[in-house]
N, C-alpha and C. Protein backbone atom coordinates (compact mmCIF):
# COMPACT_ATOMS: atom_id res chain seq x y z
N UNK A 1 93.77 -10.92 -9.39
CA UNK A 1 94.22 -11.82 -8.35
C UNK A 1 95.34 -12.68 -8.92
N UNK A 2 96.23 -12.63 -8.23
CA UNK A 2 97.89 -13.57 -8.62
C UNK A 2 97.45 -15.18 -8.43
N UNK A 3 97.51 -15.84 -8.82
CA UNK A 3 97.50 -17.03 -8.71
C UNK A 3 98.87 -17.89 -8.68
N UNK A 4 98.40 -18.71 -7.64
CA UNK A 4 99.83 -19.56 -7.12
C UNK A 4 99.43 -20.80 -6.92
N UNK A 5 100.56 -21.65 -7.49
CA UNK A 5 100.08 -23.28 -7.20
C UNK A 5 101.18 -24.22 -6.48
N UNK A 6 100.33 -25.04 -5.68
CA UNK A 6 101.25 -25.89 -5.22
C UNK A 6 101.02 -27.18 -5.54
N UNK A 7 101.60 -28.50 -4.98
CA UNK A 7 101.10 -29.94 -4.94
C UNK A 7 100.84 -30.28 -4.28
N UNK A 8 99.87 -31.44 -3.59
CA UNK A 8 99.51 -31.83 -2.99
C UNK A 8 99.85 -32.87 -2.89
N UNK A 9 100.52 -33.40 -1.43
CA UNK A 9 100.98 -34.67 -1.35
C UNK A 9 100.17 -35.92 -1.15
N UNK A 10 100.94 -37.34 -1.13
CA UNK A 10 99.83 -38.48 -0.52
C UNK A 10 99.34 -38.31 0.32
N UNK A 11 99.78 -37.38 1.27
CA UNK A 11 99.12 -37.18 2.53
C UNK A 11 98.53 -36.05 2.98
N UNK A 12 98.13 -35.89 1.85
CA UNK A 12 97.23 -34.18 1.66
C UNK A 12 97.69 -33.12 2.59
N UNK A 13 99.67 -32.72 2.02
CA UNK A 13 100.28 -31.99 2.56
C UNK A 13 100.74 -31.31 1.51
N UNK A 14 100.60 -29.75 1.49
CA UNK A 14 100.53 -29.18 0.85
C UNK A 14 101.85 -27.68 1.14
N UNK A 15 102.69 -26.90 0.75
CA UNK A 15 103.30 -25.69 1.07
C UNK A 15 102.16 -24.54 0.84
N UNK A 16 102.69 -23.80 1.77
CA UNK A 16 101.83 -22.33 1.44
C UNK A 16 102.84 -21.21 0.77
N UNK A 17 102.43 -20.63 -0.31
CA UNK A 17 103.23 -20.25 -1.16
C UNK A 17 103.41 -18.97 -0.48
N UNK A 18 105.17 -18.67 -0.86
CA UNK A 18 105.55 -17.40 -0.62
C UNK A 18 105.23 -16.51 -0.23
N UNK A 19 104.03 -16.11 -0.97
CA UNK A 19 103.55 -15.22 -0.99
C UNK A 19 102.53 -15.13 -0.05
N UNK A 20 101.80 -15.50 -0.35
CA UNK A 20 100.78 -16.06 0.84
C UNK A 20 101.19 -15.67 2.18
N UNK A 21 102.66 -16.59 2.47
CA UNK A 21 103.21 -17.02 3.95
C UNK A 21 103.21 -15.17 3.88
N UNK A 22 103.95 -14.63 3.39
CA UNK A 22 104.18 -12.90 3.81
C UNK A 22 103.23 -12.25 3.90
N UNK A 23 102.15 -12.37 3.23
CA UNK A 23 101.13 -11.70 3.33
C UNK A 23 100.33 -11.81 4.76
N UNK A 24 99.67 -13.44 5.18
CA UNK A 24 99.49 -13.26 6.52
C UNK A 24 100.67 -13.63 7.89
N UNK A 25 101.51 -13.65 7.59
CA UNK A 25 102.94 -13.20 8.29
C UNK A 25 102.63 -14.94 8.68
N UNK A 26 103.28 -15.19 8.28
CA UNK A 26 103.21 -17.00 8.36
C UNK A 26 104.26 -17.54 8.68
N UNK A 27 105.00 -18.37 9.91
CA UNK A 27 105.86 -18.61 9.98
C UNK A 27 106.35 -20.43 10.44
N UNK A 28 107.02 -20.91 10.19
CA UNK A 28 106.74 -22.56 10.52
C UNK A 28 106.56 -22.54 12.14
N UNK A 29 105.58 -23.49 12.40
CA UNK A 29 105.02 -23.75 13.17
C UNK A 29 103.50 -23.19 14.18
N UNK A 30 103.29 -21.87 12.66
CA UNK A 30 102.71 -20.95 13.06
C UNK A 30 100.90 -21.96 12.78
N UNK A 31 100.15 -21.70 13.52
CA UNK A 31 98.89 -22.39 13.29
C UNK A 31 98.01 -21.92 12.54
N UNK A 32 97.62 -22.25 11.09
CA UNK A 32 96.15 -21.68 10.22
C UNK A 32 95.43 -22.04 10.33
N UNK A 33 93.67 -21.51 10.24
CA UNK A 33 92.67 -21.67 10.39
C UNK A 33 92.05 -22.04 8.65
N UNK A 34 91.22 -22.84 8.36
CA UNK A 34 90.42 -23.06 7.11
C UNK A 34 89.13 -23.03 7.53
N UNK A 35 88.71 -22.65 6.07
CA UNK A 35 87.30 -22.53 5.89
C UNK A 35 86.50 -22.55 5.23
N UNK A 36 85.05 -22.58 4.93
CA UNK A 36 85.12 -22.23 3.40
C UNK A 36 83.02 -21.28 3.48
N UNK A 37 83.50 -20.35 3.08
CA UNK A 37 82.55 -19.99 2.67
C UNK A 37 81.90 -19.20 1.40
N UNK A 38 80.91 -19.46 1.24
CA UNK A 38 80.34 -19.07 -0.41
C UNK A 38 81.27 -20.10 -1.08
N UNK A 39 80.76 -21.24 -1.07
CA UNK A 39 81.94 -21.89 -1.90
C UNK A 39 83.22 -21.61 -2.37
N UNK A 40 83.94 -20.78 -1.51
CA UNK A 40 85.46 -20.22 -1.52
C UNK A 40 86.10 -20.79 -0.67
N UNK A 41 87.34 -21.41 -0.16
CA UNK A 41 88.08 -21.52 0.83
C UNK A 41 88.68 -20.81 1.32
N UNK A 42 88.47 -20.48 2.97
CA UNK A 42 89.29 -19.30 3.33
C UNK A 42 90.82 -19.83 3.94
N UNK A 43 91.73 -19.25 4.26
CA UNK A 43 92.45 -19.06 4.87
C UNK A 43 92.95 -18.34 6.29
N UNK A 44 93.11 -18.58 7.55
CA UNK A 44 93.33 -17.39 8.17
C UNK A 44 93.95 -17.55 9.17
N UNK A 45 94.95 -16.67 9.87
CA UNK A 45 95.68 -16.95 11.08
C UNK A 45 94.79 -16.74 11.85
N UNK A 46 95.03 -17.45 12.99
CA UNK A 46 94.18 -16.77 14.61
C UNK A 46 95.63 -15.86 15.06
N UNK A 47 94.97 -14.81 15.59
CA UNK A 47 95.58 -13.80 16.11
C UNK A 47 94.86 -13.34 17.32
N UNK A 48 95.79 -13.08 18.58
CA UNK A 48 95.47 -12.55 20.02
C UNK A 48 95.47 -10.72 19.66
N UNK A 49 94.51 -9.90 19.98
CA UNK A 49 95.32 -8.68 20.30
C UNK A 49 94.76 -8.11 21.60
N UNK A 50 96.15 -7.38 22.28
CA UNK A 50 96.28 -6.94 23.57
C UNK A 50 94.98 -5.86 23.65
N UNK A 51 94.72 -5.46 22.43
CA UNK A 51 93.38 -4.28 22.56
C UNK A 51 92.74 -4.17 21.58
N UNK A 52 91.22 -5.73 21.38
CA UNK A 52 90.66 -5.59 20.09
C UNK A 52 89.95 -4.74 20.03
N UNK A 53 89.36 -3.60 20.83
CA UNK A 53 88.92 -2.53 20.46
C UNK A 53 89.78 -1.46 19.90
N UNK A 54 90.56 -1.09 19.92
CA UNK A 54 91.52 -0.17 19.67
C UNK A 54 92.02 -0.66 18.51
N UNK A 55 92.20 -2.31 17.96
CA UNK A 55 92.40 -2.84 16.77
C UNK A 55 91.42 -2.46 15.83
N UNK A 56 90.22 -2.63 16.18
CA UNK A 56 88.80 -2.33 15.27
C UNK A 56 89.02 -1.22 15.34
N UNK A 57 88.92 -0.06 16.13
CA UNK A 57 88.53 1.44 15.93
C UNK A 57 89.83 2.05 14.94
N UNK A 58 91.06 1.22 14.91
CA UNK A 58 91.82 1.84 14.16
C UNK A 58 91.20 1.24 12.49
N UNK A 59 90.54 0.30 12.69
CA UNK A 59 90.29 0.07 11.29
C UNK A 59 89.12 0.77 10.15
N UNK A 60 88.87 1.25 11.22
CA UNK A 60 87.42 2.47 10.50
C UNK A 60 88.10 3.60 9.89
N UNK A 61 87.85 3.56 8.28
CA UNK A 61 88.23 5.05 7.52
C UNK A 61 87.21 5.97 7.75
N UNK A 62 86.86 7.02 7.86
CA UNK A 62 86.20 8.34 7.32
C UNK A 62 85.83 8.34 6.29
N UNK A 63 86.45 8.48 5.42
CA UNK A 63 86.96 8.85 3.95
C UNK A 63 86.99 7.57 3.72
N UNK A 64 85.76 7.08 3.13
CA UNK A 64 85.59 5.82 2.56
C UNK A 64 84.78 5.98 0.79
N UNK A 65 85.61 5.63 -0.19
CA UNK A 65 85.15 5.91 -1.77
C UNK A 65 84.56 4.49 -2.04
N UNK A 66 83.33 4.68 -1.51
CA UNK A 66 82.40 3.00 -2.00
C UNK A 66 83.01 2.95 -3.39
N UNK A 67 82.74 3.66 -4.37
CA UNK A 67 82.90 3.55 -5.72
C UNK A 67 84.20 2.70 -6.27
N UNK A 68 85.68 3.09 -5.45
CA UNK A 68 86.50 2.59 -5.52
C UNK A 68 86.73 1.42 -4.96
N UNK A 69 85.85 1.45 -3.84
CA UNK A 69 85.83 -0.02 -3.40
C UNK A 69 85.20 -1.41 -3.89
N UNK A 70 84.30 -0.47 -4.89
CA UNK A 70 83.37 -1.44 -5.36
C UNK A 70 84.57 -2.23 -6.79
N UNK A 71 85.06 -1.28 -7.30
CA UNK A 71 85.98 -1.63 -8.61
C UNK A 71 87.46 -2.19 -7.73
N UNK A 72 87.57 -2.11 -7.26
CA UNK A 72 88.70 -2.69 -6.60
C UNK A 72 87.97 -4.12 -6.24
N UNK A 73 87.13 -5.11 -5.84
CA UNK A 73 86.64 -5.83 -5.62
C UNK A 73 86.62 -6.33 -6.93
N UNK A 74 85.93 -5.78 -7.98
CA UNK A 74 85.63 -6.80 -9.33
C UNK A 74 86.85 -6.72 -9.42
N UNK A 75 88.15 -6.06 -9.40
CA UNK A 75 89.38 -6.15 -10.07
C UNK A 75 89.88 -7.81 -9.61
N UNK A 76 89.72 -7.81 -8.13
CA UNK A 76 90.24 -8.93 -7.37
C UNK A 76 89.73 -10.09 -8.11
N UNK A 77 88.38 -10.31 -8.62
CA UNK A 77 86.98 -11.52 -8.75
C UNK A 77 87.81 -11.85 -10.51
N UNK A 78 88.55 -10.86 -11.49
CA UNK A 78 88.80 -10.76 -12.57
C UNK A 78 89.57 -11.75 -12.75
């Protein structure tokens, strides 16, 4: 996992780094959601879609390698 830092202002205002912003397509004025669970803080856009079923059903693999998924996970936690 890349780690990125910012500062935090007097007024507990903070930038969202680069990277970040591209990753969940982040744009000024765009609204984030926080959170925190398992003692982690989440991050997350709210997003509308025109067809959340068709969003979910595209997200189901077949061809799913638990094994790789499982090491890809500790890689992230490393």
């Amino acid at each position: 996992m890349k780690q990125m830092e910012t500062k935090v202002t007097e007024k507990y205002q903070t930038t969202i780094p680069e990277g970040v912003r591209k990753f969940l397509n982040v744009s000024a004025g765009n609204k984030v959601e926080w959170g925190i669970v398992k003692g982690m803080v989440v991050l997350n856009t709210p997003r509308k879609f025109k067809d959340p079923v068709k969003f979910l059903t595209s997200q189901i693999k077949t061809d799913i390698d638990a094994v790789g998924l499982v090491r890809k996970g500790r890689e992230d936690f490393e």
